[in-house]
N, C-alpha and C. Protein backbone atom coordinates (compact mmCIF):
# COMPACT_ATOMS: atom_id res chain seq x y z
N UNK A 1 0.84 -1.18 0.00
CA UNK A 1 0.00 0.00 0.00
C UNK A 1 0.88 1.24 0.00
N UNK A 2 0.09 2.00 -0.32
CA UNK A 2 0.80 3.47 -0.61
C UNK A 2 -0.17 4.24 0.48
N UNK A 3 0.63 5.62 0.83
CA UNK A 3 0.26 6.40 1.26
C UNK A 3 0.76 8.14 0.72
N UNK A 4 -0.58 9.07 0.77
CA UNK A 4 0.32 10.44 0.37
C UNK A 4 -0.49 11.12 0.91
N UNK A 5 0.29 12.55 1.42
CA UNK A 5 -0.56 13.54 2.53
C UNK A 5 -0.70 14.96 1.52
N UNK A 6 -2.30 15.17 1.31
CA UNK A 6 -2.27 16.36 0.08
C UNK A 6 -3.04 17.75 0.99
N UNK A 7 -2.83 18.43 0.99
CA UNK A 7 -2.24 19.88 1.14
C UNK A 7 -4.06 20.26 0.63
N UNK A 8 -4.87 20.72 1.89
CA UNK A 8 -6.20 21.51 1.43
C UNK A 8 -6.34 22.93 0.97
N UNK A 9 -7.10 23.31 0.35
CA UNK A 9 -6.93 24.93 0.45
C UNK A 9 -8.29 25.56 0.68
N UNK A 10 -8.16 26.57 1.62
CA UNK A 10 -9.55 27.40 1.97
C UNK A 10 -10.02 26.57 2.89
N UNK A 11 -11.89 25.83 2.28
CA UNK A 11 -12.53 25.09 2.86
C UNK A 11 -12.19 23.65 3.03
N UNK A 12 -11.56 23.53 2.01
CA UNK A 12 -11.15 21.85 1.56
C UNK A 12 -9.94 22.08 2.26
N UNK A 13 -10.21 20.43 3.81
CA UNK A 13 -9.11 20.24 4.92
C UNK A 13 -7.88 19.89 3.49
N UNK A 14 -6.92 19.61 4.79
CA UNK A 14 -5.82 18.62 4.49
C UNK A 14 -6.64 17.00 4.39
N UNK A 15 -5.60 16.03 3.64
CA UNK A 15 -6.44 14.81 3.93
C UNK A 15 -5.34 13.87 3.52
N UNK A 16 -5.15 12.90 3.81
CA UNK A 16 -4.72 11.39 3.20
C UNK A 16 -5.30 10.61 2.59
N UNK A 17 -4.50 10.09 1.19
CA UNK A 17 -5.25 9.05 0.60
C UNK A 17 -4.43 7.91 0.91
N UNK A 18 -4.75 6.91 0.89
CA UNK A 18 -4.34 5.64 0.63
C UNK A 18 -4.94 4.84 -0.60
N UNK A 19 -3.98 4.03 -1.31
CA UNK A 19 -3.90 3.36 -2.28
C UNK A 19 -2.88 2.12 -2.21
N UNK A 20 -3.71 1.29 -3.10
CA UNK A 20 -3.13 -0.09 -3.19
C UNK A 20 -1.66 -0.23 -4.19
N UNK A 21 -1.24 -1.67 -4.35
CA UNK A 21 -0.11 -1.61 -5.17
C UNK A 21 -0.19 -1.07 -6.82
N UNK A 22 -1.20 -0.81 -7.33
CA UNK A 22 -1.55 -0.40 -8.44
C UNK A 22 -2.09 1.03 -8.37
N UNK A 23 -2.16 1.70 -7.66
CA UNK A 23 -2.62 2.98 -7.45
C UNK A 23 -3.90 3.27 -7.03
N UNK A 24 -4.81 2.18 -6.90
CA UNK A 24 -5.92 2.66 -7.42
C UNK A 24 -6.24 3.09 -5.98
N UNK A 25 -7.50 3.62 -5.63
CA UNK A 25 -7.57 4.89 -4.41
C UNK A 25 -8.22 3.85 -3.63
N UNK A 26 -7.92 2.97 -2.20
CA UNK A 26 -8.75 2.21 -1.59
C UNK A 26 -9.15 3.19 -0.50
N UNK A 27 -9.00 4.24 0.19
CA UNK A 27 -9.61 4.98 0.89
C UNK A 27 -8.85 6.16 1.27
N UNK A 28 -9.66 7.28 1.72
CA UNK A 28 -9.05 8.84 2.05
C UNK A 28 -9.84 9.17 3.25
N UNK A 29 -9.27 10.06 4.02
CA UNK A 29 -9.70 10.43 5.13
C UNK A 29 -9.25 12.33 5.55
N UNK A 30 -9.36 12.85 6.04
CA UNK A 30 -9.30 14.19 6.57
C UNK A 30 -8.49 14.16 7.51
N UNK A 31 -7.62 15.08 7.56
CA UNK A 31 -6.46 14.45 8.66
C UNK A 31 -6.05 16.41 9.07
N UNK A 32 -5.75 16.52 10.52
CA UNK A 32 -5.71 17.93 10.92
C UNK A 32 -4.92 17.43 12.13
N UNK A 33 -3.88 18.50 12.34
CA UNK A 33 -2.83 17.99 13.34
C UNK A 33 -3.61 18.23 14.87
N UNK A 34 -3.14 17.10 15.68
CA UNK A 34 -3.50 17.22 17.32
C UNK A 34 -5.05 16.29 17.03
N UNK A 35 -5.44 16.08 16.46
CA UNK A 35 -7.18 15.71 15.91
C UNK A 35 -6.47 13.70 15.52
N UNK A 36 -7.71 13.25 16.57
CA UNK A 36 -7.29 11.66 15.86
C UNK A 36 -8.44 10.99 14.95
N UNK A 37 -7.05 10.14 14.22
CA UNK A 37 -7.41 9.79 13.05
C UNK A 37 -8.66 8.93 12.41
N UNK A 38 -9.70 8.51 11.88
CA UNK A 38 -10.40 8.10 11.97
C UNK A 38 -10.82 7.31 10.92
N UNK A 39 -11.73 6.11 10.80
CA UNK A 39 -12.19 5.48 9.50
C UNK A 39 -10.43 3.99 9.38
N UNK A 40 -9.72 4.32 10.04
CA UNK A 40 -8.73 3.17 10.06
C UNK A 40 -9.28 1.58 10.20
N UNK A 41 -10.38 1.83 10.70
CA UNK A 41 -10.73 -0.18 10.38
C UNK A 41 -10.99 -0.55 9.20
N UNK A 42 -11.72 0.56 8.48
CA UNK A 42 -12.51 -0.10 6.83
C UNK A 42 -11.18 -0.54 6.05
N UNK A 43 -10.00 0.81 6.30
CA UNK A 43 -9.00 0.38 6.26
C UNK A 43 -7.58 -1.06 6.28
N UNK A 44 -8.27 -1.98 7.21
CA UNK A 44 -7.27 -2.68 7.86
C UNK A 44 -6.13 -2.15 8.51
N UNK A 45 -6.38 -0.90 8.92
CA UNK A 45 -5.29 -0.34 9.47
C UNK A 45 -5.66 0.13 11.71
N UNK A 46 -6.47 -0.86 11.92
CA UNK A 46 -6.88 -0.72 13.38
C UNK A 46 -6.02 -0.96 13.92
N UNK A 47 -5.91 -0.42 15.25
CA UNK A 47 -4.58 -0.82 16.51
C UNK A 47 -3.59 -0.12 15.84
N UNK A 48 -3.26 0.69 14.66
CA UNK A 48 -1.92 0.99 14.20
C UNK A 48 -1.96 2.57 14.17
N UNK A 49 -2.77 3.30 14.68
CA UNK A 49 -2.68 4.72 14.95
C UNK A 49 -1.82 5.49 14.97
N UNK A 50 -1.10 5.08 16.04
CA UNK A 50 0.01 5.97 16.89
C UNK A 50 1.08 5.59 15.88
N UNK A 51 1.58 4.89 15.26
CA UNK A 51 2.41 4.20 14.18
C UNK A 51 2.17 5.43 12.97
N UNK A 52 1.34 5.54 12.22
CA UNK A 52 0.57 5.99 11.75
C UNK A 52 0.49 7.74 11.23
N UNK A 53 -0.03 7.85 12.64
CA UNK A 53 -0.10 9.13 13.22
C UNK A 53 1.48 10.09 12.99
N UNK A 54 2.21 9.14 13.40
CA UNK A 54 3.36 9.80 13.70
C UNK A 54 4.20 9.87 11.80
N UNK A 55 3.94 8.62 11.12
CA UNK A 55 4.28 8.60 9.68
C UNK A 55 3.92 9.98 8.82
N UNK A 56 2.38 10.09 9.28
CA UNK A 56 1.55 11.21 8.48
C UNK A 56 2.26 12.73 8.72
N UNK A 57 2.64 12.35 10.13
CA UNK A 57 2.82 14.19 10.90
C UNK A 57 4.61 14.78 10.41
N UNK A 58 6.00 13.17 10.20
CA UNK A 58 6.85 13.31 9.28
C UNK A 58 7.05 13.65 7.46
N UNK A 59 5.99 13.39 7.04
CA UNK A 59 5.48 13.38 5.35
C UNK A 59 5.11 14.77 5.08
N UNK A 60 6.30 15.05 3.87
CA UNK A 60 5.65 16.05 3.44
C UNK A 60 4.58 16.45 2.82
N UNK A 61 3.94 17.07 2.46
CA UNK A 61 2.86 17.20 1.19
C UNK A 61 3.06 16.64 0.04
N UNK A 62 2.30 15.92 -0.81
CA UNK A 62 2.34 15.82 -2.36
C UNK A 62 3.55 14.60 -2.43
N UNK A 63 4.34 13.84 -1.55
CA UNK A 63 4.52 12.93 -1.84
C UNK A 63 4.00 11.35 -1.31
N UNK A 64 4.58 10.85 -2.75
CA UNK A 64 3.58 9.27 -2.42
C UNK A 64 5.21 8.60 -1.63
N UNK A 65 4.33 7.90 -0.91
CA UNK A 65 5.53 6.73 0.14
C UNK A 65 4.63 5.99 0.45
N UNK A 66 5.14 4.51 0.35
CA UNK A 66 5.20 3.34 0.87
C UNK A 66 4.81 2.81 1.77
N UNK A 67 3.51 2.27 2.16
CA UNK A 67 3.38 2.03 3.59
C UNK A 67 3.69 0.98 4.08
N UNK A 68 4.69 1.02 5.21
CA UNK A 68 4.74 -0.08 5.89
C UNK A 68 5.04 -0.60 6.93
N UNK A 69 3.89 -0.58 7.33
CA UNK A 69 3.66 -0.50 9.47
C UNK A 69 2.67 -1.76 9.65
């Protein structure tokens, strides 16, 4: 899986998408610093928050990386 953290403007938050090995978009979420993260089970990504959390808050904007936690 992939992960990339894209940059909101105005009304439209910040947010994360996640995507599979082919790109294609398996889920996105709204993501705002100090604020926890949410929608991680539909994901398969439960219990891995704080893991997570801390990946998203190192990542710059606009790039794609690798997930793997």
């Amino acid at each position: 899986m992939y992960i990339i953290k894209v940059k909101g403007k105005k009304k439209i938050p910040n947010y994360i998408q996640i995507r599979d090995d082919n790109f294609t978009l398996i889920g996105y979420f709204s993501y705002r610093e100090g604020r926890p993260l949410r929608s991680l089970d539909k994901l398969g990504l439960e219990g891995k928050e704080e893991q997570l959390l801390e990946l998203i808050e190192s990542m710059p904007f606009g790039k794609l990386q690798k997930l793997e936690i």
